[in-house]
C-alpha atoms as a PDB file:
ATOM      1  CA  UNK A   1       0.000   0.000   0.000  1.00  0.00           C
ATOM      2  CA  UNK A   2       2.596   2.392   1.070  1.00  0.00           C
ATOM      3  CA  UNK A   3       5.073   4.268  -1.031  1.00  0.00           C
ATOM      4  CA  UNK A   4       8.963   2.770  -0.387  1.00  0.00           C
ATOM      5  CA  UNK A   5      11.060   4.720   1.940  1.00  0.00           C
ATOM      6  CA  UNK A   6      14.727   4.587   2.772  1.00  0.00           C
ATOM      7  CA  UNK A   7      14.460   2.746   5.723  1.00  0.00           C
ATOM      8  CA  UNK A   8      13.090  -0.595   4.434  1.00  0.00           C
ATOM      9  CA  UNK A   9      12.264  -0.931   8.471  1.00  0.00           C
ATOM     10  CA  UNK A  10      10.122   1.858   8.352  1.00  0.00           C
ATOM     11  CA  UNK A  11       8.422   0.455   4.646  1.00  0.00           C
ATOM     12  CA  UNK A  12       7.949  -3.174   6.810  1.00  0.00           C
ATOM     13  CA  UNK A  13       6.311  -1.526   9.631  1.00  0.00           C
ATOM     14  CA  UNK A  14       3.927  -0.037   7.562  1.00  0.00           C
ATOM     15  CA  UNK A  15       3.469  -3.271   5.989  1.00  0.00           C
ATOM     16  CA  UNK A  16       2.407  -5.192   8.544  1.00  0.00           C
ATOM     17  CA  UNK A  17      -0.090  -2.558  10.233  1.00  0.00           C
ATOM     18  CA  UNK A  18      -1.924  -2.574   6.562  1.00  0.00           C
ATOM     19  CA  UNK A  19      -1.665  -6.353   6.694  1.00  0.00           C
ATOM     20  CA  UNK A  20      -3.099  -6.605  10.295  1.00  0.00           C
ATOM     21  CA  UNK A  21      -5.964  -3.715   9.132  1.00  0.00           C
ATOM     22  CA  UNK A  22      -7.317  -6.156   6.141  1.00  0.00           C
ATOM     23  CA  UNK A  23      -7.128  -8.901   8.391  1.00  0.00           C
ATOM     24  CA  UNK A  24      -9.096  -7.259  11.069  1.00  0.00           C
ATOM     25  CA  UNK A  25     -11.818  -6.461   7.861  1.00  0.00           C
ATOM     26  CA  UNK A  26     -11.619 -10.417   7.243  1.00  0.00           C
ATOM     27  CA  UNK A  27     -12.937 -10.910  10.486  1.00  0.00           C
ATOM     28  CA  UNK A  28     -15.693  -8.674  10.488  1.00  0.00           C
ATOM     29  CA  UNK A  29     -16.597  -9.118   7.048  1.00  0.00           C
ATOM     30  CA  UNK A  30     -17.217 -13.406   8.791  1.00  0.00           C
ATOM     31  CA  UNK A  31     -19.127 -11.532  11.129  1.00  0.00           C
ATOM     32  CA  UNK A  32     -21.307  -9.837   8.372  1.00  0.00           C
ATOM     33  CA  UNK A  33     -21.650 -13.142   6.155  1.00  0.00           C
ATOM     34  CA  UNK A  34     -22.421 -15.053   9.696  1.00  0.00           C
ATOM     35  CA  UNK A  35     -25.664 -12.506  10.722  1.00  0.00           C
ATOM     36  CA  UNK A  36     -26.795 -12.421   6.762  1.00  0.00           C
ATOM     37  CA  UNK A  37     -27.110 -16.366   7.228  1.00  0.00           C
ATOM     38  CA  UNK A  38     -28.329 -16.129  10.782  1.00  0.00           C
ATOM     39  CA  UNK A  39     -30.944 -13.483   9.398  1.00  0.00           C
ATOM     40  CA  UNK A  40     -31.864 -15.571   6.068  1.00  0.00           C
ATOM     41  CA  UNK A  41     -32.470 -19.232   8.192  1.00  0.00           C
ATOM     42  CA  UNK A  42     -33.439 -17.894  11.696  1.00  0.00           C
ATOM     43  CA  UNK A  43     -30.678 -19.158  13.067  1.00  0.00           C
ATOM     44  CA  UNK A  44     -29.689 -19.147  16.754  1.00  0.00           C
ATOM     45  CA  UNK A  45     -26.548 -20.984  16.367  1.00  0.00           C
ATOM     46  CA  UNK A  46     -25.099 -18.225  13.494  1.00  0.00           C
ATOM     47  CA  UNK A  47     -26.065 -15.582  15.605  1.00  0.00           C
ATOM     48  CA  UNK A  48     -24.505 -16.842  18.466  1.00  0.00           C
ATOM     49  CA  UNK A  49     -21.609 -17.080  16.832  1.00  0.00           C
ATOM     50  CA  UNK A  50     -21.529 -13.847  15.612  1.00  0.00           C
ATOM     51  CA  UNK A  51     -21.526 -12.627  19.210  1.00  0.00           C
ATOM     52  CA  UNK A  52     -18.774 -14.940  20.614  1.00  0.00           C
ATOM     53  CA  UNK A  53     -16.468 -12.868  17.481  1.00  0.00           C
ATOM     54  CA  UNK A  54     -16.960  -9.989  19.062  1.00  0.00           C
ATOM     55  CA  UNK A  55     -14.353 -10.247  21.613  1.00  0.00           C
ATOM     56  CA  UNK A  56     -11.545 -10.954  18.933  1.00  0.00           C
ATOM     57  CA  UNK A  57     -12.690  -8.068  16.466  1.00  0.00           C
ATOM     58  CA  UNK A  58     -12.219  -5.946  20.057  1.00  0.00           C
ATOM     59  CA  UNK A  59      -8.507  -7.194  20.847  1.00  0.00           C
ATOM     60  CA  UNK A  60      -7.313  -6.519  17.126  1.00  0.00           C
ATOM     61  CA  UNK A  61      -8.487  -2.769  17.054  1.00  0.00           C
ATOM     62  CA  UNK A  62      -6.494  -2.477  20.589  1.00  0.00           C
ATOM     63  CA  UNK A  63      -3.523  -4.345  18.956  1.00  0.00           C
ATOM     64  CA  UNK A  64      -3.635  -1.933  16.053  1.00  0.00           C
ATOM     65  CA  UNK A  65      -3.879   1.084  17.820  1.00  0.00           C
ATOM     66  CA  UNK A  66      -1.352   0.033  20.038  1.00  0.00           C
ATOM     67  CA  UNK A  67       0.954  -0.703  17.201  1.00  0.00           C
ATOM     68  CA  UNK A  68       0.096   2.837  14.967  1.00  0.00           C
ATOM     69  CA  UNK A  69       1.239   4.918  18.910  1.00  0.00           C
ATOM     70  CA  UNK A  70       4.396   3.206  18.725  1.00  0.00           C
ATOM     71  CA  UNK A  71       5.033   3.953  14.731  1.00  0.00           C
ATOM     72  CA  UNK A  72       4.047   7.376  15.295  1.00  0.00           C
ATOM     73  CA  UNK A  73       6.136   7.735  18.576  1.00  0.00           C
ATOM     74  CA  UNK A  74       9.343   6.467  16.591  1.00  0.00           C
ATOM     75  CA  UNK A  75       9.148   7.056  13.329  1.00  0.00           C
ATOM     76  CA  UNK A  76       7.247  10.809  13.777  1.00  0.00           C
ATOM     77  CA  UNK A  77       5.929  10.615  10.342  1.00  0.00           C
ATOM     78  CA  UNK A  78       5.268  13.498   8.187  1.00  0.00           C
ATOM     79  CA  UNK A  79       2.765  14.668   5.267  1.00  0.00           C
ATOM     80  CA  UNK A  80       1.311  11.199   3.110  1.00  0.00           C
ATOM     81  CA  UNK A  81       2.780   8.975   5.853  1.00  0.00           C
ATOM     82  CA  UNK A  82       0.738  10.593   8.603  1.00  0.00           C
ATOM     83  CA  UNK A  83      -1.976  11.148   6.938  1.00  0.00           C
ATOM     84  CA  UNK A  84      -1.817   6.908   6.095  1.00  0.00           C
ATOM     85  CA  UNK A  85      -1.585   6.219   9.575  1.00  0.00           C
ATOM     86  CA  UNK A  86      -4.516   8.261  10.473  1.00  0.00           C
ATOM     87  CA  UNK A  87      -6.742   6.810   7.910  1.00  0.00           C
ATOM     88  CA  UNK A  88      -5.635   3.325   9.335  1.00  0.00           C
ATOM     89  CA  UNK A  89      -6.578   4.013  12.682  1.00  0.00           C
ATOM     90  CA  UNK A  90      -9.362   5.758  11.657  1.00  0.00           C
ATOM     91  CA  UNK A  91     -10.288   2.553   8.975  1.00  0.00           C
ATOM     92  CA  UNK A  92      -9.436   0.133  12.193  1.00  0.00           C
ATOM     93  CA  UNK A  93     -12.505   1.746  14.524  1.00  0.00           C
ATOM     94  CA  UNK A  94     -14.396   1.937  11.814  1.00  0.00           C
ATOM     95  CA  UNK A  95     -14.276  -1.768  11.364  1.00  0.00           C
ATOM     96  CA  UNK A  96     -14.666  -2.827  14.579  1.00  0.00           C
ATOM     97  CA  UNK A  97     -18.119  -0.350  14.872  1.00  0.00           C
ATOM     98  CA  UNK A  98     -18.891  -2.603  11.326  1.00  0.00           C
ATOM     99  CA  UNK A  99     -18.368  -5.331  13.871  1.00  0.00           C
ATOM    100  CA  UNK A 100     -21.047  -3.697  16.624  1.00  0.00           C
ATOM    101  CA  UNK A 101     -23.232  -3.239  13.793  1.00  0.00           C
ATOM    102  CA  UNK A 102     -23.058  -7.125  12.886  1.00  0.00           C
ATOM    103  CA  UNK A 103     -23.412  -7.970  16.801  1.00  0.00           C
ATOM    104  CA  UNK A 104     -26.785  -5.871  16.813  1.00  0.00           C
ATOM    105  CA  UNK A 105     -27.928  -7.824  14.235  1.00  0.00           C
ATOM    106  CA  UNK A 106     -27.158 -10.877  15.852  1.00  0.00           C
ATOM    107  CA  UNK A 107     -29.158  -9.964  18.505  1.00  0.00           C
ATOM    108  CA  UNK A 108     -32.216  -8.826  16.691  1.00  0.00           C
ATOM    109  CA  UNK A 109     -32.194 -12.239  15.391  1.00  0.00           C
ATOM    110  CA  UNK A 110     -32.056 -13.604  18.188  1.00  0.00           C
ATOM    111  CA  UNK A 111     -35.037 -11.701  19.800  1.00  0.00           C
ATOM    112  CA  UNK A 112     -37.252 -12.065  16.647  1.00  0.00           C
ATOM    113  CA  UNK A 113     -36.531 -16.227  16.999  1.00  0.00           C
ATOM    114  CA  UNK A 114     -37.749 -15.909  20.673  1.00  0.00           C
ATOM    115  CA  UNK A 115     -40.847 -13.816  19.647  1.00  0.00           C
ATOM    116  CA  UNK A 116     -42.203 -17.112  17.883  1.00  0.00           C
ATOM    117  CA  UNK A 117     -43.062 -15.640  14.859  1.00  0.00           C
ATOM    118  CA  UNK A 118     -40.058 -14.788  12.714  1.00  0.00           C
ATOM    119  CA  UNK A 119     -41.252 -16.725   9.334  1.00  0.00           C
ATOM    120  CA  UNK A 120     -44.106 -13.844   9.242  1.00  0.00           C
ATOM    121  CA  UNK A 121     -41.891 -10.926   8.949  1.00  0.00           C
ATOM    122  CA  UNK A 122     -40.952  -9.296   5.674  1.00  0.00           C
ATOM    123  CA  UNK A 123     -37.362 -10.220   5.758  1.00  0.00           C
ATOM    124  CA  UNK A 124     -36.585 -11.136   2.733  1.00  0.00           C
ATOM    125  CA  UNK A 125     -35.403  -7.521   1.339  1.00  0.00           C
ATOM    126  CA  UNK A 126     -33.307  -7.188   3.804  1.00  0.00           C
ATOM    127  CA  UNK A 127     -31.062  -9.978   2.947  1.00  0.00           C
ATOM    128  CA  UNK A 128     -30.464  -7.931  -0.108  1.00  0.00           C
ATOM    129  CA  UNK A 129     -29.959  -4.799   1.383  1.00  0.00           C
ATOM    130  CA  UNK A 130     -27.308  -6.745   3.832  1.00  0.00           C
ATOM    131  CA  UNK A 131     -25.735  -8.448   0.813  1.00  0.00           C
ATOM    132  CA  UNK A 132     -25.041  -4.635  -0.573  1.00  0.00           C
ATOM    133  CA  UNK A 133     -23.785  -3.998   2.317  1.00  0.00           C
ATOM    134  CA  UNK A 134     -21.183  -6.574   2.648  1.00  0.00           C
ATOM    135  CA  UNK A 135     -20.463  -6.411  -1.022  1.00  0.00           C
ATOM    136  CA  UNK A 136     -19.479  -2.215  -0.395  1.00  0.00           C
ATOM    137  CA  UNK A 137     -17.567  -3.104   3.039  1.00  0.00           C
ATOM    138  CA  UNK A 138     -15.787  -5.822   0.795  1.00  0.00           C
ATOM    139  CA  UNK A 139     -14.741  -2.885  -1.965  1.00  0.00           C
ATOM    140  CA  UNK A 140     -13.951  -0.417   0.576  1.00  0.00           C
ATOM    141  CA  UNK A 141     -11.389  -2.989   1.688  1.00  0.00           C
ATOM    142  CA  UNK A 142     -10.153  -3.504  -1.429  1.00  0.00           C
ATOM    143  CA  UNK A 143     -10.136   0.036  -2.873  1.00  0.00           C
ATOM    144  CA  UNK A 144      -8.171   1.112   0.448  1.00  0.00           C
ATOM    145  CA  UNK A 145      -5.716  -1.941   0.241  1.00  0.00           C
ATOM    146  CA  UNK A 146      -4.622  -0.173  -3.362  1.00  0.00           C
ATOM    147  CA  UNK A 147      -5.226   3.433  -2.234  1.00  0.00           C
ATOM    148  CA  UNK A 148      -8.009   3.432  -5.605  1.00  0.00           C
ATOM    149  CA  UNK A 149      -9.897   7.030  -5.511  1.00  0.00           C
ATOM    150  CA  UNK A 150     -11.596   5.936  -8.496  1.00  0.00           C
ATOM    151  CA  UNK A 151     -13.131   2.873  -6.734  1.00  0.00           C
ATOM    152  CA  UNK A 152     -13.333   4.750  -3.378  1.00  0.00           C
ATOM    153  CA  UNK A 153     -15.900   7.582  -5.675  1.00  0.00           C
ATOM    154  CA  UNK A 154     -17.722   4.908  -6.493  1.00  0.00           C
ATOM    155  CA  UNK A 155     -18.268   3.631  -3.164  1.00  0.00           C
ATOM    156  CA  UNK A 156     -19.636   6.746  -2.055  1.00  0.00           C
ATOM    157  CA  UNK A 157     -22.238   7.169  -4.652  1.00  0.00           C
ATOM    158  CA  UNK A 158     -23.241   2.975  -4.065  1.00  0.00           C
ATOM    159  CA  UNK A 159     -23.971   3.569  -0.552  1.00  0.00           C
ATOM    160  CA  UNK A 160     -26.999   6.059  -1.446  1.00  0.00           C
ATOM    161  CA  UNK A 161     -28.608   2.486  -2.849  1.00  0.00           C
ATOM    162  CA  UNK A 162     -28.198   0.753   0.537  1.00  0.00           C
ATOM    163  CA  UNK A 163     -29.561   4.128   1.768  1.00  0.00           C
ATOM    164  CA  UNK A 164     -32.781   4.375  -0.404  1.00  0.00           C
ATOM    165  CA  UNK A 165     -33.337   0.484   0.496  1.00  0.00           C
ATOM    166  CA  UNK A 166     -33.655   1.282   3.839  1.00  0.00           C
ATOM    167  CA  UNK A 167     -36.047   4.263   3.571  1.00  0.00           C
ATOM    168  CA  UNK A 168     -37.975   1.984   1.311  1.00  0.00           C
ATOM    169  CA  UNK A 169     -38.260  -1.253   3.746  1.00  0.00           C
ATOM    170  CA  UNK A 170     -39.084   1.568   6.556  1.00  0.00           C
ATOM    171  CA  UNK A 171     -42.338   2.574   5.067  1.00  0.00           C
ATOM    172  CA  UNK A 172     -43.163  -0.964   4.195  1.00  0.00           C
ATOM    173  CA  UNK A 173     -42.968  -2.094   7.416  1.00  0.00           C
ATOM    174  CA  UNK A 174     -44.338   0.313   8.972  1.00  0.00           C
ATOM    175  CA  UNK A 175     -47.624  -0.619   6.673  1.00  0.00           C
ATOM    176  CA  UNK A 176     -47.217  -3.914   8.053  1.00  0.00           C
ATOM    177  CA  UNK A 177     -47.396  -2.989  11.442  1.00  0.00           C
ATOM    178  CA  UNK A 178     -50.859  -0.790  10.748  1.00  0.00           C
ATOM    179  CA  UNK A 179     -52.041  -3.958   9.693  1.00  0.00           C
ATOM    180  CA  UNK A 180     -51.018  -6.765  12.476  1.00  0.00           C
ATOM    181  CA  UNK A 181     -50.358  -4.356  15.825  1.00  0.00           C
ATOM    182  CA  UNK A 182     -49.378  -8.017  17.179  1.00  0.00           C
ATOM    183  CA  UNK A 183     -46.506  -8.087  14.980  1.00  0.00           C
ATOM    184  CA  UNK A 184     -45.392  -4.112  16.112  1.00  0.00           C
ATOM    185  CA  UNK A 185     -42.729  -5.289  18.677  1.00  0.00           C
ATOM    186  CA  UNK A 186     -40.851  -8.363  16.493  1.00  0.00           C
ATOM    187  CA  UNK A 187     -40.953  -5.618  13.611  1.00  0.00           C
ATOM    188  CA  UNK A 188     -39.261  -2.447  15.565  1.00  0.00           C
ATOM    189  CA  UNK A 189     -36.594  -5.655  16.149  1.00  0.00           C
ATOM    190  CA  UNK A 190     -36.269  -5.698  12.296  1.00  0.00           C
ATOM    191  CA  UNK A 191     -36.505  -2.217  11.725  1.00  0.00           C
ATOM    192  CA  UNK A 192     -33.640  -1.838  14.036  1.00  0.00           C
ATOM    193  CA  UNK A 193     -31.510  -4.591  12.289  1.00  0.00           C
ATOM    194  CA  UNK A 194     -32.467  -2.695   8.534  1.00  0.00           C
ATOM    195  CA  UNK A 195     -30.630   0.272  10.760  1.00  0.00           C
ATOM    196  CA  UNK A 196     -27.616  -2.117  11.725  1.00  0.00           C
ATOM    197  CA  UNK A 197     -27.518  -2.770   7.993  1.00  0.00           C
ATOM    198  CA  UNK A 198     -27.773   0.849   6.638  1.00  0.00           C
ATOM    199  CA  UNK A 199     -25.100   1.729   9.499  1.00  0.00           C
ATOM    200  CA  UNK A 200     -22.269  -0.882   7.725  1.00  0.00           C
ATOM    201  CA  UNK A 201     -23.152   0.836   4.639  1.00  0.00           C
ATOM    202  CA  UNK A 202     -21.919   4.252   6.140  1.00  0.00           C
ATOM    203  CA  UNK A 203     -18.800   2.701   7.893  1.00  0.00           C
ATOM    204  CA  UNK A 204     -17.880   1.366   4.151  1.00  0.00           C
ATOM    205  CA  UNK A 205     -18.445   4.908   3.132  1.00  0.00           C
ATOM    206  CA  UNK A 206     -16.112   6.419   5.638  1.00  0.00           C
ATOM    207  CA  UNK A 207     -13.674   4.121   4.470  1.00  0.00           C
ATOM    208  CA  UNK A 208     -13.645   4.997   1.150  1.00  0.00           C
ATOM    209  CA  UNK A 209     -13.363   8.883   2.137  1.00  0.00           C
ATOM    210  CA  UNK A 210     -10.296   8.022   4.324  1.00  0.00           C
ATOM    211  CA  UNK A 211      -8.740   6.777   0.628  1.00  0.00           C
ATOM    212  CA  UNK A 212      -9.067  10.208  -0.960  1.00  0.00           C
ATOM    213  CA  UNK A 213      -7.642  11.773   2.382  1.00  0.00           C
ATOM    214  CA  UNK A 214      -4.400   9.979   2.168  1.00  0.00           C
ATOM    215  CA  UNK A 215      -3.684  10.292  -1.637  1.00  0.00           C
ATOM    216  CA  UNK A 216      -5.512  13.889  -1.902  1.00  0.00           C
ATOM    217  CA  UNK A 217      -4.780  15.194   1.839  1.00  0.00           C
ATOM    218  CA  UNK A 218      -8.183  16.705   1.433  1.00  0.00           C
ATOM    219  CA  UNK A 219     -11.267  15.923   3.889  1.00  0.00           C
ATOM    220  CA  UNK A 220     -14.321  15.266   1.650  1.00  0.00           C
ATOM    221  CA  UNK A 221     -16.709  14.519   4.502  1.00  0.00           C
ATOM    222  CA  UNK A 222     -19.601  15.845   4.498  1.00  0.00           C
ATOM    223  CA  UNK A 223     -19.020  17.309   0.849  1.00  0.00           C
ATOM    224  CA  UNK A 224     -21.444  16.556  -1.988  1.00  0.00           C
ATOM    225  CA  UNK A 225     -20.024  14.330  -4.221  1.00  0.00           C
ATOM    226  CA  UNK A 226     -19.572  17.202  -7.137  1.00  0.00           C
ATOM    227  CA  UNK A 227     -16.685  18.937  -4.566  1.00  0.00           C
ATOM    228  CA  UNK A 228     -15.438  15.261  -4.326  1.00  0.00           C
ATOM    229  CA  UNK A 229     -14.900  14.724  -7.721  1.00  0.00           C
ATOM    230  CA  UNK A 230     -13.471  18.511  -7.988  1.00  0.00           C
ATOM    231  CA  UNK A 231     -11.032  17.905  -5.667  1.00  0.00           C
ATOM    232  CA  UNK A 232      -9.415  14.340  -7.691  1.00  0.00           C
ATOM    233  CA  UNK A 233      -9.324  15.934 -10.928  1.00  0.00           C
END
């Protein structure tokens, strides 16, 4: 990812805190794929084990940040290499939120199984809208791993899909719930997972505005995508 440096210690360094960043979004990315299926069967078991993740997805972001202070300390980068670093550790609690959002999921699922009536709810639009979203986190990743502004534009203008899905499946269920007031409290559980799902959209998002940060050193957030696209030309 980086750019080579004379010290080849330095260029290793920032190597392996890249490496240990897309292996921290291999995790959580298992954690997505794990709630999708515990979402799509009902599943206890894949939401449990979405959960018991949790604890590892916490230890690597500590790890990380742990190893980006001591970088820092030594190395007291400068310009593009500081503004990498940042965007890692910035990329790194992203992630692990991606992983909170997963967790919530989990236990959505979990609470819609013990309502007894989980086959009733309109789910299955929100498998898709949790399939965009792991497909997005999944080019965020990749788009960061090569430092790609042209994927990381595209990213931004993908999650406004994930975002009209969830307005959409919003006013649908809240028809549903006009219609069945017994199924109001399983459906606030799935209206709250459709929010865990919009929410990993927005992480990927951040991502991808971290990427234009580090090659750009500007701050698009909360620009509208024509200043984005100014500022890479």
């Amino acid at each position: 990812m980086p750019e080579k440096h004379l010290s080849t210690q330095f260029d290793a360094e920032l190597s392996a805190v890249s490496t240990r960043v897309m292996e921290l979004g291999g995790l959580v990315e298992s954690q997505i794929r794990l709630a999708i299926h515990a979402l799509s069967q009902f599943s206890i078991e894949a939401a449990n084990d979405v959960s018991a993740t949790e604890a590892r997805v916490n230890a690597m972001e500590v790890d990380i940040d742990r190893e980006l202070s001591s970088i820092i300390a030594r190395r007291q980068p400068t310009a593009r290499d500081l503004r990498l670093l940042m965007a890692i550790s910035k990329t790194t609690a992203n992630l692990e939120r991606v992983g909170d959002e997963a967790e919530k999921m989990a236990r959505m699922v979990r609470s819609i199984i013990d309502s007894g009536s989980p086959r009733s709810l309109p789910s299955n639009e929100l498998r898709v809208a949790a399939d965009m979203a792991s497909g997005l986190l999944r080019k965020a990743l990749d788009a960061f791993a090569r430092l790609d502004t042209t994927a990381a534009v595209s990213i931004l203008k993908e999650d406004d899909l994930i975002d009209q899905e969830f307005n959409g499946f919003v006013r649908k269920l809240i028809t549903y719930m006009m219609e069945d007031p017994r199924m109001i409290s399983p459906s606030l559980d799935l209206l709250f997972l459709a929010k865990a799902i919009e929410r990993i959209g927005d992480h990927a998002k951040n991502i991808a505005e971290f990427i234009i940060y580090v090659v750009k050193g500007t701050d698009v957030r909360h620009t509208s995508m024509e200043q984005i696209e100014s500022a890479l030309k």
